[in-house]
C-alpha atoms as a PDB file:
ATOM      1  CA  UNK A   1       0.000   0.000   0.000  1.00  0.00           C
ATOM      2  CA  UNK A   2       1.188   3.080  -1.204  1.00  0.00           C
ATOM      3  CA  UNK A   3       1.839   6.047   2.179  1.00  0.00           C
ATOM      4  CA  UNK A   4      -0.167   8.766   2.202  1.00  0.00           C
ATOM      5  CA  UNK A   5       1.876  11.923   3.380  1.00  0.00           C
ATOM      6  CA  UNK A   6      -0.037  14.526   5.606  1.00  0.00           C
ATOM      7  CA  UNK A   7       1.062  18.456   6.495  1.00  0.00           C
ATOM      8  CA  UNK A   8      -0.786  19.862   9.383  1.00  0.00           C
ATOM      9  CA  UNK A   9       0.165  23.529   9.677  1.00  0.00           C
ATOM     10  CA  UNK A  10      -0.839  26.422  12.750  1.00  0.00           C
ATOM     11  CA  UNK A  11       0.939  28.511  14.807  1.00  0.00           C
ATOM     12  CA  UNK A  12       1.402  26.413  17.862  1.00  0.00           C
ATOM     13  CA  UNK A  13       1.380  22.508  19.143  1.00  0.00           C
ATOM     14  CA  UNK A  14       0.092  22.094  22.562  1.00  0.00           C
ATOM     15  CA  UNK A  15      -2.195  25.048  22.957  1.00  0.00           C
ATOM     16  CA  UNK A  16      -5.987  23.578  21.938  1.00  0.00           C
ATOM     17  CA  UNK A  17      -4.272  20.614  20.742  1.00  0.00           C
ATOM     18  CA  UNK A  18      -7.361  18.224  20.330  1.00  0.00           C
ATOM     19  CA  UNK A  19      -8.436  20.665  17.550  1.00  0.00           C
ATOM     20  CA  UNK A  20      -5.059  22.352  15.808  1.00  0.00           C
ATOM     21  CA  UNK A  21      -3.787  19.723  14.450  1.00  0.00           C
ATOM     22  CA  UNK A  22      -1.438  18.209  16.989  1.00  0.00           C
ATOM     23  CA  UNK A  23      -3.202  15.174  18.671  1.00  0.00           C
ATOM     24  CA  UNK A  24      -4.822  14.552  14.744  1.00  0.00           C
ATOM     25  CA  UNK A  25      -1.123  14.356  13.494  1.00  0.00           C
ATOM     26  CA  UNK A  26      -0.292  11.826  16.710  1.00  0.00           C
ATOM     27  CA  UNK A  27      -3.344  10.046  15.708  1.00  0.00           C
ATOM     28  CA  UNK A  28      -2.373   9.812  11.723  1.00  0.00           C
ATOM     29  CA  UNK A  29       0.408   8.325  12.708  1.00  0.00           C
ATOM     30  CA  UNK A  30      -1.110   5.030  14.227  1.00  0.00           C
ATOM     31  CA  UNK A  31      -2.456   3.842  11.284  1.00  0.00           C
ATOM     32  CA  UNK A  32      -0.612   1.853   9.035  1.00  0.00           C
ATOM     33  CA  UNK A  33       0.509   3.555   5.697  1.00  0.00           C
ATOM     34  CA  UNK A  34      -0.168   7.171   6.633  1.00  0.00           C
ATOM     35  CA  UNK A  35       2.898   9.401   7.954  1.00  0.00           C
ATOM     36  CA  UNK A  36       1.722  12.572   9.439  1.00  0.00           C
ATOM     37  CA  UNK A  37       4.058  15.716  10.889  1.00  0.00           C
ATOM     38  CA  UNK A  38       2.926  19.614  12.108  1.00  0.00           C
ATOM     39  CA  UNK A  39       4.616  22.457  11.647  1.00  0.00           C
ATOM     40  CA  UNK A  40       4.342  25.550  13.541  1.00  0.00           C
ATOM     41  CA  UNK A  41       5.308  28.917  14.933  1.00  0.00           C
ATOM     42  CA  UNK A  42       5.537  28.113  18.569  1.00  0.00           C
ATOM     43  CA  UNK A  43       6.493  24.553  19.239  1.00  0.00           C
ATOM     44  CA  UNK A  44       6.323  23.670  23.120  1.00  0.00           C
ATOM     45  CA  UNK A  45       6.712  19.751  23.057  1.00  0.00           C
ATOM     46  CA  UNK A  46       9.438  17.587  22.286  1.00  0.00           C
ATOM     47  CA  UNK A  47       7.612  15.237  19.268  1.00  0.00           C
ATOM     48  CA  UNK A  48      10.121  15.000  17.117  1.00  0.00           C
ATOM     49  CA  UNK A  49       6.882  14.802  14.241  1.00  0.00           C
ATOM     50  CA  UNK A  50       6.309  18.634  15.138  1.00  0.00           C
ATOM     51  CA  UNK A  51       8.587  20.961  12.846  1.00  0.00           C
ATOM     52  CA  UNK A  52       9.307  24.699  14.342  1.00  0.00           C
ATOM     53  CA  UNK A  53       9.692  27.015  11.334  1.00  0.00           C
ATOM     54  CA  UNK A  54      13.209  28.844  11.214  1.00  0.00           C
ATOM     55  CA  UNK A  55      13.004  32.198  12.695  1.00  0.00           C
ATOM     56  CA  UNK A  56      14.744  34.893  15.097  1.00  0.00           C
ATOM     57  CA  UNK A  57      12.851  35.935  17.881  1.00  0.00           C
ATOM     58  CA  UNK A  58      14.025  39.831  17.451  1.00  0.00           C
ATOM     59  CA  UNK A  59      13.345  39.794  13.780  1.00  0.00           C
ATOM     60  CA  UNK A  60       9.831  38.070  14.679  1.00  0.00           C
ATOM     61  CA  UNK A  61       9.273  40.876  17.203  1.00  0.00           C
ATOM     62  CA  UNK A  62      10.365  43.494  14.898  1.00  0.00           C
ATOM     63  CA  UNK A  63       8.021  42.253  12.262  1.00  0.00           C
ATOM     64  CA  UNK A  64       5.116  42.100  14.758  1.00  0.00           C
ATOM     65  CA  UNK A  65       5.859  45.985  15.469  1.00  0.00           C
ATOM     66  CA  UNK A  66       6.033  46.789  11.729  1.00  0.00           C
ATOM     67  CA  UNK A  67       2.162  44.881  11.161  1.00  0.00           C
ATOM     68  CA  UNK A  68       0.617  46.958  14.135  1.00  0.00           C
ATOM     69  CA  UNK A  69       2.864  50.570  13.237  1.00  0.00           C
ATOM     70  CA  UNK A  70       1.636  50.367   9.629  1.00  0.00           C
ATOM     71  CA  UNK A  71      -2.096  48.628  10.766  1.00  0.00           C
ATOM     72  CA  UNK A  72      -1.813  45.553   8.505  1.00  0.00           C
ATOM     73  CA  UNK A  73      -2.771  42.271   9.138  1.00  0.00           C
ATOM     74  CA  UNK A  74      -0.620  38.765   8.525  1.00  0.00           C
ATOM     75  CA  UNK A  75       1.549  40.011   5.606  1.00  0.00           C
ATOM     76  CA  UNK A  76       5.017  39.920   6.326  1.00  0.00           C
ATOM     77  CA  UNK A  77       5.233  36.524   8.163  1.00  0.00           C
ATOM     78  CA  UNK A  78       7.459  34.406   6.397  1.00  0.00           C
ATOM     79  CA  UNK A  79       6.987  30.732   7.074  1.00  0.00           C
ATOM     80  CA  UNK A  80       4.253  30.089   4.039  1.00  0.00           C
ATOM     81  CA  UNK A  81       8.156  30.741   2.001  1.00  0.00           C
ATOM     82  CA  UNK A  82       9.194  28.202   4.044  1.00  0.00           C
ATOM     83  CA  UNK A  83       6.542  25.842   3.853  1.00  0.00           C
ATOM     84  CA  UNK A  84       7.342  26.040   0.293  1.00  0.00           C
ATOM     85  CA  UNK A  85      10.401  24.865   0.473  1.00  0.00           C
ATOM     86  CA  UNK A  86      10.166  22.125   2.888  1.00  0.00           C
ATOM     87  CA  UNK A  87      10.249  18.248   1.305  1.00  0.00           C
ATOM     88  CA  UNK A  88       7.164  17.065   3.689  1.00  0.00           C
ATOM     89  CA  UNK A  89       4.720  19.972   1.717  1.00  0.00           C
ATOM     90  CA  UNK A  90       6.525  19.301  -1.422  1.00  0.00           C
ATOM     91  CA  UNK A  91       5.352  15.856  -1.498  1.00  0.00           C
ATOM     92  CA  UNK A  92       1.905  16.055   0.671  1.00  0.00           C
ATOM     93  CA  UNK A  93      -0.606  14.326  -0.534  1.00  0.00           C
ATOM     94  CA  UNK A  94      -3.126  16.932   2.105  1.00  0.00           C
ATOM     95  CA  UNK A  95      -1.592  20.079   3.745  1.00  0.00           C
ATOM     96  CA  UNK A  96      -4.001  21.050   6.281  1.00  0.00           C
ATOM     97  CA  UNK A  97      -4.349  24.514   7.578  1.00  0.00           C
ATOM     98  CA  UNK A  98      -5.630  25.491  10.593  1.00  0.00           C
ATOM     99  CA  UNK A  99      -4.826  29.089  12.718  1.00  0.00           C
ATOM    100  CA  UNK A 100      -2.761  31.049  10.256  1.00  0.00           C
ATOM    101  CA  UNK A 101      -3.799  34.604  11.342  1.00  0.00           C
ATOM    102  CA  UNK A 102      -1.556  34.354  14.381  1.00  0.00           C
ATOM    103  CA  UNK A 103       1.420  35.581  12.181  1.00  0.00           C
ATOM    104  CA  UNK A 104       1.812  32.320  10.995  1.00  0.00           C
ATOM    105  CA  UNK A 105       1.140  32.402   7.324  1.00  0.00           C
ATOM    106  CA  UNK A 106       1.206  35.617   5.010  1.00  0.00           C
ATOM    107  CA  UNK A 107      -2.177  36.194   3.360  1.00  0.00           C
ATOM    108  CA  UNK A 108      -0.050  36.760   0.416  1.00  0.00           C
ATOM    109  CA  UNK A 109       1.168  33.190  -0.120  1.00  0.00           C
ATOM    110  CA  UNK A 110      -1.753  31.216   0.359  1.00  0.00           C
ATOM    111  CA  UNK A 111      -2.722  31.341  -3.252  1.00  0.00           C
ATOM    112  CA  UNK A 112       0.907  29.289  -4.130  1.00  0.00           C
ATOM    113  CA  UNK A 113       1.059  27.346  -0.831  1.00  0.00           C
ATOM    114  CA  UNK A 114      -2.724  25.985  -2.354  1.00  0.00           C
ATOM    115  CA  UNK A 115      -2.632  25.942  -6.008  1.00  0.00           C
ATOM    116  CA  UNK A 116      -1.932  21.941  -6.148  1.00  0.00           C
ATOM    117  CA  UNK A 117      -5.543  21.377  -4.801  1.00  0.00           C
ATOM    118  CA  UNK A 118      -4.418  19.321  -1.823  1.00  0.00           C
ATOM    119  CA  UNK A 119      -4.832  22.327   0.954  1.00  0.00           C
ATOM    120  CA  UNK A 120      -7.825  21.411   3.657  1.00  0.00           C
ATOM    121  CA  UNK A 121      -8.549  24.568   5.456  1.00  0.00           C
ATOM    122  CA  UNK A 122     -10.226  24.161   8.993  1.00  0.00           C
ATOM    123  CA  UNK A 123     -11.693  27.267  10.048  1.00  0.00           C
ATOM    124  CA  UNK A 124     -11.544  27.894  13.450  1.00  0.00           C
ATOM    125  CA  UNK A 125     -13.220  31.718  13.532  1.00  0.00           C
ATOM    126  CA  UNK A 126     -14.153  34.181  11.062  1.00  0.00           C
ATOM    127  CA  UNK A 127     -11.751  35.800  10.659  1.00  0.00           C
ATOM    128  CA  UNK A 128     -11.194  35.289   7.172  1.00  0.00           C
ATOM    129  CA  UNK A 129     -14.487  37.088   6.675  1.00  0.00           C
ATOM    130  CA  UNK A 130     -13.733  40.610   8.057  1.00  0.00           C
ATOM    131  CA  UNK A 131     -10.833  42.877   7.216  1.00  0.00           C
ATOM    132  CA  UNK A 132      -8.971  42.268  11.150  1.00  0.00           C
ATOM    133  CA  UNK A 133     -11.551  41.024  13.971  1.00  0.00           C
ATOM    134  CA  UNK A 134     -12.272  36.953  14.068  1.00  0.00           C
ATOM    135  CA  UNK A 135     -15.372  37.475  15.284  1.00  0.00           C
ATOM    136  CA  UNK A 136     -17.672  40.486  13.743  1.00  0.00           C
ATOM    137  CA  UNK A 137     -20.667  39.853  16.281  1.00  0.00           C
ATOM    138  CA  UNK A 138     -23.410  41.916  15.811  1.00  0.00           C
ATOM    139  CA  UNK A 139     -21.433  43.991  13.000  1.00  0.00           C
ATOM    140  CA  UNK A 140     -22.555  43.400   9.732  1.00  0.00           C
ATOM    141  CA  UNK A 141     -19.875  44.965   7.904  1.00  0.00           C
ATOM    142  CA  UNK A 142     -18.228  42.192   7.022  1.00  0.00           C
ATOM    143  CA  UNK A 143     -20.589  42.136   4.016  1.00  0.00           C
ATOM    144  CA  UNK A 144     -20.783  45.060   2.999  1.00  0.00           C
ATOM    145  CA  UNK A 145     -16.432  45.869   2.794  1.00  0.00           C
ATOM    146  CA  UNK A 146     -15.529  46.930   6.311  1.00  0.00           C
ATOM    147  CA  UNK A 147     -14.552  49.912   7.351  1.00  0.00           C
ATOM    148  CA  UNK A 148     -15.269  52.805   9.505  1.00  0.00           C
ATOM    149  CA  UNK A 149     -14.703  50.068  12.357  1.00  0.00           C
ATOM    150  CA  UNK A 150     -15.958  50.510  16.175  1.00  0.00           C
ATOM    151  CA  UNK A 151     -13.979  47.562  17.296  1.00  0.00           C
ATOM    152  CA  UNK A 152     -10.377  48.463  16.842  1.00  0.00           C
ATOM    153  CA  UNK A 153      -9.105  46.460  19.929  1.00  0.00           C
ATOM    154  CA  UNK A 154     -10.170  42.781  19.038  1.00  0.00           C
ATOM    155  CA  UNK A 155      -8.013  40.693  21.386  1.00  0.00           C
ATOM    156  CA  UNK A 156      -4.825  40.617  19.891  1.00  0.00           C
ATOM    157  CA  UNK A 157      -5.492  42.325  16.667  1.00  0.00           C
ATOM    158  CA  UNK A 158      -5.141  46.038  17.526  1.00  0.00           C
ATOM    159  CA  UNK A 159      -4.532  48.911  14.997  1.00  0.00           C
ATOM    160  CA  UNK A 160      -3.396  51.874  14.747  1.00  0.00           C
ATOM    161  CA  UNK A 161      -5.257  53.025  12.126  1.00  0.00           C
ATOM    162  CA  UNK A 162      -8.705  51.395  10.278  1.00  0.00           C
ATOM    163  CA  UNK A 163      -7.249  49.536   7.575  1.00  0.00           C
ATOM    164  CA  UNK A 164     -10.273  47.349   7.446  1.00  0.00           C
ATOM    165  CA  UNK A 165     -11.751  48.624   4.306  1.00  0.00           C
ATOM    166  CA  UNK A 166      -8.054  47.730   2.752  1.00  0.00           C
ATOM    167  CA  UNK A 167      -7.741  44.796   4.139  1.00  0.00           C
ATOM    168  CA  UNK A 168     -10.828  43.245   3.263  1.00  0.00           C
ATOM    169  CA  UNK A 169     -10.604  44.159  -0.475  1.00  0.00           C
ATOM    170  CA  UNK A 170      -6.575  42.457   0.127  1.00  0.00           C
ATOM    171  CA  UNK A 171      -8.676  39.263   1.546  1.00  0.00           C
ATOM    172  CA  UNK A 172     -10.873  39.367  -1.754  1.00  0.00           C
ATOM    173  CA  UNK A 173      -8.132  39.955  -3.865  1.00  0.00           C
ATOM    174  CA  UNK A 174      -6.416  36.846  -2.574  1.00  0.00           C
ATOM    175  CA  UNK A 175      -9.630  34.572  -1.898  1.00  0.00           C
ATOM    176  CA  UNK A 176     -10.733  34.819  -5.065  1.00  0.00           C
ATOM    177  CA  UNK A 177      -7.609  32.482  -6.139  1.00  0.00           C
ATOM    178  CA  UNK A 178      -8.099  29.846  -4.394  1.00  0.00           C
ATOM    179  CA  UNK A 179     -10.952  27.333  -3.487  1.00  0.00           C
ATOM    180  CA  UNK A 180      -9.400  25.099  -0.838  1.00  0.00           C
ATOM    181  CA  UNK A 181     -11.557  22.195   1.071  1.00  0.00           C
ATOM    182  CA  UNK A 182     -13.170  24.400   4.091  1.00  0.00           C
ATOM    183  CA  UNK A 183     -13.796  22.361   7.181  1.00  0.00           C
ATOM    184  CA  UNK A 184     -16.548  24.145   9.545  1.00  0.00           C
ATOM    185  CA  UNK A 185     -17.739  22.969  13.116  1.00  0.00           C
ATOM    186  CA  UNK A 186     -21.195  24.106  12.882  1.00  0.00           C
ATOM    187  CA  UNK A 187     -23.758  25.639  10.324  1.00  0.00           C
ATOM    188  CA  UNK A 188     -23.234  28.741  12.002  1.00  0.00           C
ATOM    189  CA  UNK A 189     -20.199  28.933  10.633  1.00  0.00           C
ATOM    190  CA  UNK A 190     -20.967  27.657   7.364  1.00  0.00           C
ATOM    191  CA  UNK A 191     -23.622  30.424   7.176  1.00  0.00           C
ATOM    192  CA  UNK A 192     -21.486  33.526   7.129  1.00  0.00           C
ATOM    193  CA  UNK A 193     -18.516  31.649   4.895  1.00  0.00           C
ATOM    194  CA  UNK A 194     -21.424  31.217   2.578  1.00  0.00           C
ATOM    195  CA  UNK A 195     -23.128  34.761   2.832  1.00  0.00           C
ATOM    196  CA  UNK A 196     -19.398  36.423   2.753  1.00  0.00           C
ATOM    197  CA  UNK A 197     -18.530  37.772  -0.391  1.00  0.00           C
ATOM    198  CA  UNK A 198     -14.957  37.080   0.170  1.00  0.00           C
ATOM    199  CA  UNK A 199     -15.680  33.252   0.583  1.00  0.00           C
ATOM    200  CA  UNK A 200     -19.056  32.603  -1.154  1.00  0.00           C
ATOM    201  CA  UNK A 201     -17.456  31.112  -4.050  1.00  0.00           C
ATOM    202  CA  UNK A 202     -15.848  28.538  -2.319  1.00  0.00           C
ATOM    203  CA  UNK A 203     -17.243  25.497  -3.507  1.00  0.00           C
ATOM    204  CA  UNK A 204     -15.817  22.443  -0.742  1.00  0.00           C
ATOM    205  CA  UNK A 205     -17.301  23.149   2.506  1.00  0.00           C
ATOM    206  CA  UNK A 206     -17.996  20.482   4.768  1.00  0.00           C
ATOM    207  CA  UNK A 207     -18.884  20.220   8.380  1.00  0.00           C
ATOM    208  CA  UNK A 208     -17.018  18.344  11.136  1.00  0.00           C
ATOM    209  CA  UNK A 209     -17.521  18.996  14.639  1.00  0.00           C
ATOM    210  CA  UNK A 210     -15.070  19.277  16.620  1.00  0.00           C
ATOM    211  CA  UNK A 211     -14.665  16.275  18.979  1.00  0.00           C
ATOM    212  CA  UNK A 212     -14.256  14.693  22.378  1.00  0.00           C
ATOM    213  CA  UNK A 213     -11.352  11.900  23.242  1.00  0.00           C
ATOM    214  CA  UNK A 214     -13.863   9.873  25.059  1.00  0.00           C
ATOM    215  CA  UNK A 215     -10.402   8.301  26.527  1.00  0.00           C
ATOM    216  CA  UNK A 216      -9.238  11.490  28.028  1.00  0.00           C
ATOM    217  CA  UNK A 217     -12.626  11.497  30.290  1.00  0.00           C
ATOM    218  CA  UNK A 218     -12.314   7.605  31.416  1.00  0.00           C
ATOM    219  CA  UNK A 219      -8.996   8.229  32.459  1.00  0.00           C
ATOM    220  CA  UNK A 220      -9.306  11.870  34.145  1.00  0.00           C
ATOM    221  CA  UNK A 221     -10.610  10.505  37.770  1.00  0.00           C
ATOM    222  CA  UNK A 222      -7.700   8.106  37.450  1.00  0.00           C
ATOM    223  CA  UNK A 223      -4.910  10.589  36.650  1.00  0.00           C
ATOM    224  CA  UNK A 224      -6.383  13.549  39.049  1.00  0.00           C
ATOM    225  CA  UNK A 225      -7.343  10.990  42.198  1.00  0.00           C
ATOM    226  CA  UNK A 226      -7.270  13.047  45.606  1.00  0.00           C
ATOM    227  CA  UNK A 227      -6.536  16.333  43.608  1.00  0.00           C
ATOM    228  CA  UNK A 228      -8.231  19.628  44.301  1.00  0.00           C
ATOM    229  CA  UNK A 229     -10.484  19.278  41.210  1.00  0.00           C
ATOM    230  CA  UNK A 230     -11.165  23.122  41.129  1.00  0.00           C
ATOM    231  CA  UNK A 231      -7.426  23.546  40.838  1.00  0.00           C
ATOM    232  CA  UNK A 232      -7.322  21.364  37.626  1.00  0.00           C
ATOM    233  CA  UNK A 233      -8.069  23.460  34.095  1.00  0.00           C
ATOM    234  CA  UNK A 234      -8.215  21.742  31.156  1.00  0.00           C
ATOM    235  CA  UNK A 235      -6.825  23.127  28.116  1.00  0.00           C
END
């Protein structure tokens, strides 16, 4: 039987690992025939299966500064580059995206990094719907082009200056060359990808809610006996 080689891609490993990508790739790699690695920004386990991208943590900060001076949004990152050039997405037979708006992956290489028509994109807010927030509540400007903004602050997305109205005609620009395979975890979701007119013409949509390790709950009284359970958090 012929391998089937698998790319999972975000900015991190262990933070919400059931759903990013990292305890998927651990998964993958149990069954026979299917070899399975991550790669991310901020790697904080010792798998030898996860792949940190190349970078200097000045140059990263530096570049972080530049985004928020100049109020733009996940351009100058430069691991998609890197991705590029890497033999596991070179011969991936399914790269799968997950949280790339975390400076992860530059908006502007997304249309290379999925022109072979093996890129699974699993959506995890909307962000790619508005031109900054990831989640436009009970704004409805996301359809009609942004702008004139009254949430400048989203957590971890602040600007200096609305760039909204730019950004989302960037988003447009860029959306409208690809058509990846869109997982969404409910039809609420699904709804607004649909209804967006960055992402309407996206044709491979498919829900697929995100799960439960039914294992992690038999075992959690064993692992956490005579522990003060309102000290425990799970992540």
């Amino acid at each position: 039987m012929e391998s089937l080689n698998i790319v999972e891609v975000n900015y991190g490993d262990l933070t919400g690992r059931i759903f990013n990508g990292y305890d998927l790739h651990l998964s993958l790699n149990e069954i026979p025939g299917i070899s399975a690695v991550q790669y991310v920004a901020e790697k904080n386990s010792d798998t030898p299966t996860v792949i940190r991208f190349k970078d200097d943590r000045v140059i990263r900060e530096e570049r972080y500064d530049l985004e928020q001076r100049f109020s733009v949004g996940q351009l100058l990152s430069p691991y998609g580059l890197q991705l590029l050039q890497e033999d596991a997405f070179l011969r991936a037979d399914v790269v799968h995206f997950h949280i790339l708006h975390n400076n992860t992956i530059s908006l502007l290489d997304l249309p290379r990094l999925m022109e072979r028509g093996n890129a699974v994109w699993t959506l995890h807010d909307l962000w790619p719907i508005t031109g900054n927030c990831i989640q436009p509540l009970a704004c409805d400007r996301w359809k009609t082009g942004c702008g004139h903004c009254e949430n400048m602050t989203p957590v971890g997305r602040e600007l200096c200056a609305d760039t909204t109205a730019q950004m989302w005609r960037l988003k447009k620009a860029i959306f409208s060359q690809i058509d990846p395979y869109i997982v969404v975890a409910s039809p609420f979701v699904e709804r607004y990808i649909r209804e967006s007119p960055l992402t309407s013409h996206w044709q491979h949509i498919v829900q697929i809610p995100f799960g439960l390790k039914n294992c992690f709950f038999e075992e959690f009284p064993r692992r956490n006996a005579g522990r003060n359970m309102e000290s425990i958090r799970i992540v």
